[in-house]
PDB file of N, CA and C in Angstrom:
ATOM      1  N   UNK A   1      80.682 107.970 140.005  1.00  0.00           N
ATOM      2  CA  UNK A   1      81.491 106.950 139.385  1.00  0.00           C
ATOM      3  C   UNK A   1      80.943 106.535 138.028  1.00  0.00           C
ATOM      4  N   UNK A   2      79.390 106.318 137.895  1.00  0.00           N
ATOM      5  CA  UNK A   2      79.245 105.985 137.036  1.00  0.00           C
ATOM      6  C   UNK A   2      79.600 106.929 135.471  1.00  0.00           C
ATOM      7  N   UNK A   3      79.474 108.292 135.911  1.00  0.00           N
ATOM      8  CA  UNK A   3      79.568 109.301 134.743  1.00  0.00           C
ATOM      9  C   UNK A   3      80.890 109.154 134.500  1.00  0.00           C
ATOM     10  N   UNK A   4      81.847 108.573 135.403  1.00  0.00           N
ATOM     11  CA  UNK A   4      83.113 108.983 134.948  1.00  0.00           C
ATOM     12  C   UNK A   4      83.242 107.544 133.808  1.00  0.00           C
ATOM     13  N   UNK A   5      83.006 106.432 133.787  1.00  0.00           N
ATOM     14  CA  UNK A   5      82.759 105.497 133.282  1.00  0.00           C
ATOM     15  C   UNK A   5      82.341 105.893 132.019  1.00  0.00           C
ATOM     16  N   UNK A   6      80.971 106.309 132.162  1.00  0.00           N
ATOM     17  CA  UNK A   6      80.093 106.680 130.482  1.00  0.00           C
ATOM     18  C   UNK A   6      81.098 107.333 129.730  1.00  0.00           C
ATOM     19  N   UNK A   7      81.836 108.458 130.538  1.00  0.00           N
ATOM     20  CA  UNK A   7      82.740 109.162 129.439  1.00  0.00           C
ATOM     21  C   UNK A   7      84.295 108.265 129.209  1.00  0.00           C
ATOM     22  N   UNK A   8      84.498 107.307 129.596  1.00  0.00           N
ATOM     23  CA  UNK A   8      85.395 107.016 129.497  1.00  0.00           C
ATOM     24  C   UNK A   8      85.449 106.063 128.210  1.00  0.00           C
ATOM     25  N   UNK A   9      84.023 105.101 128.703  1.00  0.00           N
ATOM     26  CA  UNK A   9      83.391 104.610 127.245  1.00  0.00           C
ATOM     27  C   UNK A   9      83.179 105.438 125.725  1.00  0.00           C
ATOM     28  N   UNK A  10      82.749 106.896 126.133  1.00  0.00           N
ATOM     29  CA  UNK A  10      82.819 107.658 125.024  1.00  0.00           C
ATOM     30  C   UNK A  10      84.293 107.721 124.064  1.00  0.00           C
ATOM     31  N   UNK A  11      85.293 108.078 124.666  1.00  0.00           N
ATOM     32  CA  UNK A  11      86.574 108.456 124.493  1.00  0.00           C
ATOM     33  C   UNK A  11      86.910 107.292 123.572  1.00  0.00           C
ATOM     34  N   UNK A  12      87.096 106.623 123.770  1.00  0.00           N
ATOM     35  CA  UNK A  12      87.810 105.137 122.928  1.00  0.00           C
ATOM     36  C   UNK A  12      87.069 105.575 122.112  1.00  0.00           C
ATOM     37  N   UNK A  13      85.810 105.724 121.550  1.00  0.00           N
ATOM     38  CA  UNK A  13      85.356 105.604 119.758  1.00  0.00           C
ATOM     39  C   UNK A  13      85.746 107.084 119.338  1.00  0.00           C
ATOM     40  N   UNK A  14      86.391 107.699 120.153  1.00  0.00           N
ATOM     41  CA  UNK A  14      86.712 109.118 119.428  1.00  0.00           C
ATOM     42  C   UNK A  14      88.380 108.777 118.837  1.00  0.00           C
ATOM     43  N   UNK A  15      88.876 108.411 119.516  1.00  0.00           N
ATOM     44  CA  UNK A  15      90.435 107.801 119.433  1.00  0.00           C
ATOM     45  C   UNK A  15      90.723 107.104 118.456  1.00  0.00           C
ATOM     46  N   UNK A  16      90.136 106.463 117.736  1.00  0.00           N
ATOM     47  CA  UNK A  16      90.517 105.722 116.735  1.00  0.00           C
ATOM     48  C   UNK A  16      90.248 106.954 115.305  1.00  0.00           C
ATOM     49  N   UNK A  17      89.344 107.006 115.552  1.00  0.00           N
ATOM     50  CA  UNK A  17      88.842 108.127 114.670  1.00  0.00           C
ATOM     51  C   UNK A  17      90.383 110.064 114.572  1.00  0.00           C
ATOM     52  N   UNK A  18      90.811 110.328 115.602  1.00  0.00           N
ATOM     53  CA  UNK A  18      92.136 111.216 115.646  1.00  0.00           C
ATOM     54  C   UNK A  18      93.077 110.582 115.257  1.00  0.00           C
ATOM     55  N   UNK A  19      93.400 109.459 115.699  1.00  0.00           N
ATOM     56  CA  UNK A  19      94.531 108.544 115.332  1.00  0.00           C
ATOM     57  C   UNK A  19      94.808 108.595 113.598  1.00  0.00           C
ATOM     58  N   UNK A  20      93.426 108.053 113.310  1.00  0.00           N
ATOM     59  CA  UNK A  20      93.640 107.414 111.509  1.00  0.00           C
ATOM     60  C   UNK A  20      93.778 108.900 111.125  1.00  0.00           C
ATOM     61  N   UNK A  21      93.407 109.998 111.630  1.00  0.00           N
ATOM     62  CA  UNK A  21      93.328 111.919 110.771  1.00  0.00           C
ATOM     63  C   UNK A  21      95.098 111.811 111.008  1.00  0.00           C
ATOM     64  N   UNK A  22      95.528 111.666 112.496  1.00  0.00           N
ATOM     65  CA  UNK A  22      97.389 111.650 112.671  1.00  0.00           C
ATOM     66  C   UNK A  22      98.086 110.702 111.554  1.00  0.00           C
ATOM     67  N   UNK A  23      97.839 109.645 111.591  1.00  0.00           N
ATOM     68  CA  UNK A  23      98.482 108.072 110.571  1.00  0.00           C
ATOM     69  C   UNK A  23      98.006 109.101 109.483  1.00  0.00           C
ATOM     70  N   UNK A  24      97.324 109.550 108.762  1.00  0.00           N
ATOM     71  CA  UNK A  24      97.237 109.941 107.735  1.00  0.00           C
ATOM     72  C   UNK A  24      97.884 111.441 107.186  1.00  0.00           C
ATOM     73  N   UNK A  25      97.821 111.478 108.289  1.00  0.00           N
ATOM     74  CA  UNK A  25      98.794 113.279 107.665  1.00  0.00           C
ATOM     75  C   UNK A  25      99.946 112.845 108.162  1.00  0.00           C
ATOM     76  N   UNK A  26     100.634 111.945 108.743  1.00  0.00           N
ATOM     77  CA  UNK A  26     101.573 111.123 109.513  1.00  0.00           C
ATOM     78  C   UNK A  26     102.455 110.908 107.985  1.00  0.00           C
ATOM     79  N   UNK A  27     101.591 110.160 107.392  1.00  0.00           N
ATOM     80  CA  UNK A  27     102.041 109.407 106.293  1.00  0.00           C
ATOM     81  C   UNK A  27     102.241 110.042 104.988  1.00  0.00           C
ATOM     82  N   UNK A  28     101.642 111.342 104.866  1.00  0.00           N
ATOM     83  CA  UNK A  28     101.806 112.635 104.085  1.00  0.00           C
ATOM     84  C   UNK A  28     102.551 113.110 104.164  1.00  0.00           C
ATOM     85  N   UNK A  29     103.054 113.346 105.524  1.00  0.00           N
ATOM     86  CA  UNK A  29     104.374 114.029 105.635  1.00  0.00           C
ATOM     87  C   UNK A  29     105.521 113.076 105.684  1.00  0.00           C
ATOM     88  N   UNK A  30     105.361 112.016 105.852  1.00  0.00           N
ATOM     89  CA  UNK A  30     106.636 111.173 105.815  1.00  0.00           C
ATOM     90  C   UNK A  30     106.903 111.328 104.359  1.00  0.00           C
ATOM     91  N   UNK A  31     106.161 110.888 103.216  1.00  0.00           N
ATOM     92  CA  UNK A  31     106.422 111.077 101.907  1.00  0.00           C
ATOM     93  C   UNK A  31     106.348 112.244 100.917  1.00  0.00           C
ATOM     94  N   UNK A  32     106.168 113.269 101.899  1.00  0.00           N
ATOM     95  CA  UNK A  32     107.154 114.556 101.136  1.00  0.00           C
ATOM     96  C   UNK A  32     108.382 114.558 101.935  1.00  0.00           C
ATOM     97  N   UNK A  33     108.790 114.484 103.400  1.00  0.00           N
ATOM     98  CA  UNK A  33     109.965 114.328 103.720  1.00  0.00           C
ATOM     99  C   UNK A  33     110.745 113.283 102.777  1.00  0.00           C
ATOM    100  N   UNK A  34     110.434 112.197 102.319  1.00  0.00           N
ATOM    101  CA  UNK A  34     111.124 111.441 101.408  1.00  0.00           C
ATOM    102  C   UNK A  34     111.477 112.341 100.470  1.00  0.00           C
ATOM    103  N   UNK A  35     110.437 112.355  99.964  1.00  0.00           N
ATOM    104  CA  UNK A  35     110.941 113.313  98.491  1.00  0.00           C
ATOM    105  C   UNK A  35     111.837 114.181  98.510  1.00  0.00           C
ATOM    106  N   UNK A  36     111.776 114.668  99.557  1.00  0.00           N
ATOM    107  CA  UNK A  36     112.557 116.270  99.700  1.00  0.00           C
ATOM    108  C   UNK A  36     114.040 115.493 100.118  1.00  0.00           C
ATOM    109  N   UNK A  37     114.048 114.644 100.470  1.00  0.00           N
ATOM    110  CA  UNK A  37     115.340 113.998 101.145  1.00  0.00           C
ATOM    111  C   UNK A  37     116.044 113.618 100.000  1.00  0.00           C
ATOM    112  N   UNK A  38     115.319 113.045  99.027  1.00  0.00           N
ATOM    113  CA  UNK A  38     115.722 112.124  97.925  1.00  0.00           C
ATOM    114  C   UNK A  38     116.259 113.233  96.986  1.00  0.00           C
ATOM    115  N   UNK A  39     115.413 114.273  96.841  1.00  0.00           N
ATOM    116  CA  UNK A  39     116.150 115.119  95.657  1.00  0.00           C
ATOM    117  C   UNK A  39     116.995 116.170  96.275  1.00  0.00           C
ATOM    118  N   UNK A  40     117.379 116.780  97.668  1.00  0.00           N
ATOM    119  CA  UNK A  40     118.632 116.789  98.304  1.00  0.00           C
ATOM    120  C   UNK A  40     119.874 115.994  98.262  1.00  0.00           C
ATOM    121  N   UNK A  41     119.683 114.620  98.538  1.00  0.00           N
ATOM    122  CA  UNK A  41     120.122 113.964  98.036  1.00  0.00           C
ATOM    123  C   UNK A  41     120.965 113.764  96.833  1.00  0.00           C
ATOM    124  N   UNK A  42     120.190 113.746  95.806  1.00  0.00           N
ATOM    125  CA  UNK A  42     120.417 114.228  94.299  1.00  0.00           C
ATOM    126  C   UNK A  42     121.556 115.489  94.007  1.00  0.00           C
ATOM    127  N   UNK A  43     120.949 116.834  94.770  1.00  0.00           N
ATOM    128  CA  UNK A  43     121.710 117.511  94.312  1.00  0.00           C
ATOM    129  C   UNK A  43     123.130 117.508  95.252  1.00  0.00           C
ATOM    130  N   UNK A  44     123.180 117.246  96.606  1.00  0.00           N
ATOM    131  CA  UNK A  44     124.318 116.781  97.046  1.00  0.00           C
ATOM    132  C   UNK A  44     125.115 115.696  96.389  1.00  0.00           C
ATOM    133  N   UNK A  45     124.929 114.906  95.803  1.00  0.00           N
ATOM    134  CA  UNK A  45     125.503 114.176  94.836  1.00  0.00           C
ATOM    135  C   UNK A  45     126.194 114.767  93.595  1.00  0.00           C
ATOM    136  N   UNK A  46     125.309 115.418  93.028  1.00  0.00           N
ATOM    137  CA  UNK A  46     125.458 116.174  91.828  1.00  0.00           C
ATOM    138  C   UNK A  46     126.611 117.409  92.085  1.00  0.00           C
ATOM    139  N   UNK A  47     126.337 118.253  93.684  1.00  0.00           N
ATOM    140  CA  UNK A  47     127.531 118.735  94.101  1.00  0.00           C
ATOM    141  C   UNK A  47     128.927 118.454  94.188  1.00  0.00           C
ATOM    142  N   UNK A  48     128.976 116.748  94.948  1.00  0.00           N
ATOM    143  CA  UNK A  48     130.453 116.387  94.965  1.00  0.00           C
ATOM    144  C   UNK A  48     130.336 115.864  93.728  1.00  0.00           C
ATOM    145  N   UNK A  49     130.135 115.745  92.386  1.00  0.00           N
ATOM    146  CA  UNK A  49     130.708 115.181  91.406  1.00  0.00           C
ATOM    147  C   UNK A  49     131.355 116.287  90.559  1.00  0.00           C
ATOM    148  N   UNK A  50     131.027 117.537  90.796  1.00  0.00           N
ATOM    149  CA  UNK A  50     130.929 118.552  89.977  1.00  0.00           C
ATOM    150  C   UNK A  50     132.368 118.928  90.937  1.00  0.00           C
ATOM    151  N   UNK A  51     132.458 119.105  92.494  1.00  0.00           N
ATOM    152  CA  UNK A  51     133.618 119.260  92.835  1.00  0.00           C
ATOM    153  C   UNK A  51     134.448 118.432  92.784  1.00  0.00           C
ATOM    154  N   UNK A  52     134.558 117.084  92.575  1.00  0.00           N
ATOM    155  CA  UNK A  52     135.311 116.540  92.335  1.00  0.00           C
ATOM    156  C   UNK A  52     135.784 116.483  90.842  1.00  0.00           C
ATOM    157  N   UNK A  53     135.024 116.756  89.798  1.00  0.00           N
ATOM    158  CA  UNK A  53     135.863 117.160  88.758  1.00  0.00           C
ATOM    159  C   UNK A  53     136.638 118.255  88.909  1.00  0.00           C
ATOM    160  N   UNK A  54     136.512 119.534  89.155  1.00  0.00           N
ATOM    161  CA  UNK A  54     136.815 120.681  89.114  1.00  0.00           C
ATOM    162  C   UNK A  54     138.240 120.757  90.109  1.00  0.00           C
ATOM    163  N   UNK A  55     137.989 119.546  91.298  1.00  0.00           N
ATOM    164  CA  UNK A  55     139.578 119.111  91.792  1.00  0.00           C
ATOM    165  C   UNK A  55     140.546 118.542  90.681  1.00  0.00           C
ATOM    166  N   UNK A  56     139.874 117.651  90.329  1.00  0.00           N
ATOM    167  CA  UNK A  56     140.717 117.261  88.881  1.00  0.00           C
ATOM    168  C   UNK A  56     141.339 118.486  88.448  1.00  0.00           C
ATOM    169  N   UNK A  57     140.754 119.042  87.509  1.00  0.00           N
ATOM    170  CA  UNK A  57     141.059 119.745  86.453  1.00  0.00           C
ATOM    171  C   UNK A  57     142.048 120.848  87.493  1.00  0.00           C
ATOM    172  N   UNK A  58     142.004 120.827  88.915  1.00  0.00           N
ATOM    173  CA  UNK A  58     143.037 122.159  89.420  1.00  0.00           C
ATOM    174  C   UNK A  58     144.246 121.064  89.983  1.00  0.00           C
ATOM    175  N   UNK A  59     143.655 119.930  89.997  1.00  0.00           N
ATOM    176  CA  UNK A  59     145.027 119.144  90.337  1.00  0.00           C
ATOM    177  C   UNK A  59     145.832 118.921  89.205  1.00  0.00           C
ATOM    178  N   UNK A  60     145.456 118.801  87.910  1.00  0.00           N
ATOM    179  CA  UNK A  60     145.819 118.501  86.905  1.00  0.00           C
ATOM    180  C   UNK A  60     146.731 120.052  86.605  1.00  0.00           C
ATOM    181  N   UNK A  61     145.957 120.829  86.146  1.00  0.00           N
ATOM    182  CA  UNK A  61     146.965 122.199  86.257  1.00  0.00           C
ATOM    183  C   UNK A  61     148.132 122.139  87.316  1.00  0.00           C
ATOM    184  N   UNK A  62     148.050 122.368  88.381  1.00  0.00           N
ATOM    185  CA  UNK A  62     148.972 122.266  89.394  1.00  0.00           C
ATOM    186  C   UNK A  62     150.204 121.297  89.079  1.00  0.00           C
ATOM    187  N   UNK A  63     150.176 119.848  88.663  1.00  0.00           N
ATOM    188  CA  UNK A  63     150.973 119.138  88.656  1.00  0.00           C
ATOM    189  C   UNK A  63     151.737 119.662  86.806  1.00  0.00           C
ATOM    190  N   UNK A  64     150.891 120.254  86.251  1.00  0.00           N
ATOM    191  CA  UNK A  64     151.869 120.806  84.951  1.00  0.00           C
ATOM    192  C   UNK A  64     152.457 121.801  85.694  1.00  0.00           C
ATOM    193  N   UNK A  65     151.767 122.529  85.993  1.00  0.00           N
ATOM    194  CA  UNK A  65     152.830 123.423  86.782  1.00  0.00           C
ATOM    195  C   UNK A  65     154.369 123.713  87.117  1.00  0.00           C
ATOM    196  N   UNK A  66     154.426 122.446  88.193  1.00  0.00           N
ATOM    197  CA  UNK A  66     155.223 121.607  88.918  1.00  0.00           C
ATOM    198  C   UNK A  66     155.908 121.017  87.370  1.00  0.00           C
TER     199      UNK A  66
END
């Protein structure tokens, strides 16, 4: 009983110590996922503006058309 104890005491000062290495590459990767989200983002934006002109300009033809 007692050994199982000593190691159990061991464990907790190792745990904090994996934790802050996880929180920290945790937090690395959250802020390239941002980034990468943000300038996806961007160019999905930049996509529908570009199709939405280009609807214009075929709606616009179309209705001379007509």
């Amino acid at each position: 009983m007692e050994e199982e104890q000593a190691s159990d005491e061991e464990s907790p000062s190792e745990m904090p110590r994996k934790k802050m290495k996880g929180r920290n590459r945790s937090s690395l990767l959250s802020n390239e996922m941002k980034e990468m989200f943000v300038t996806s983002q961007e160019q999905l934006q930049q996509t529908l503006i570009t199709m939405h002109n280009e609807n214009k300009e075929l709606l616009s033809k179309l209705i001379e058309k007509l």
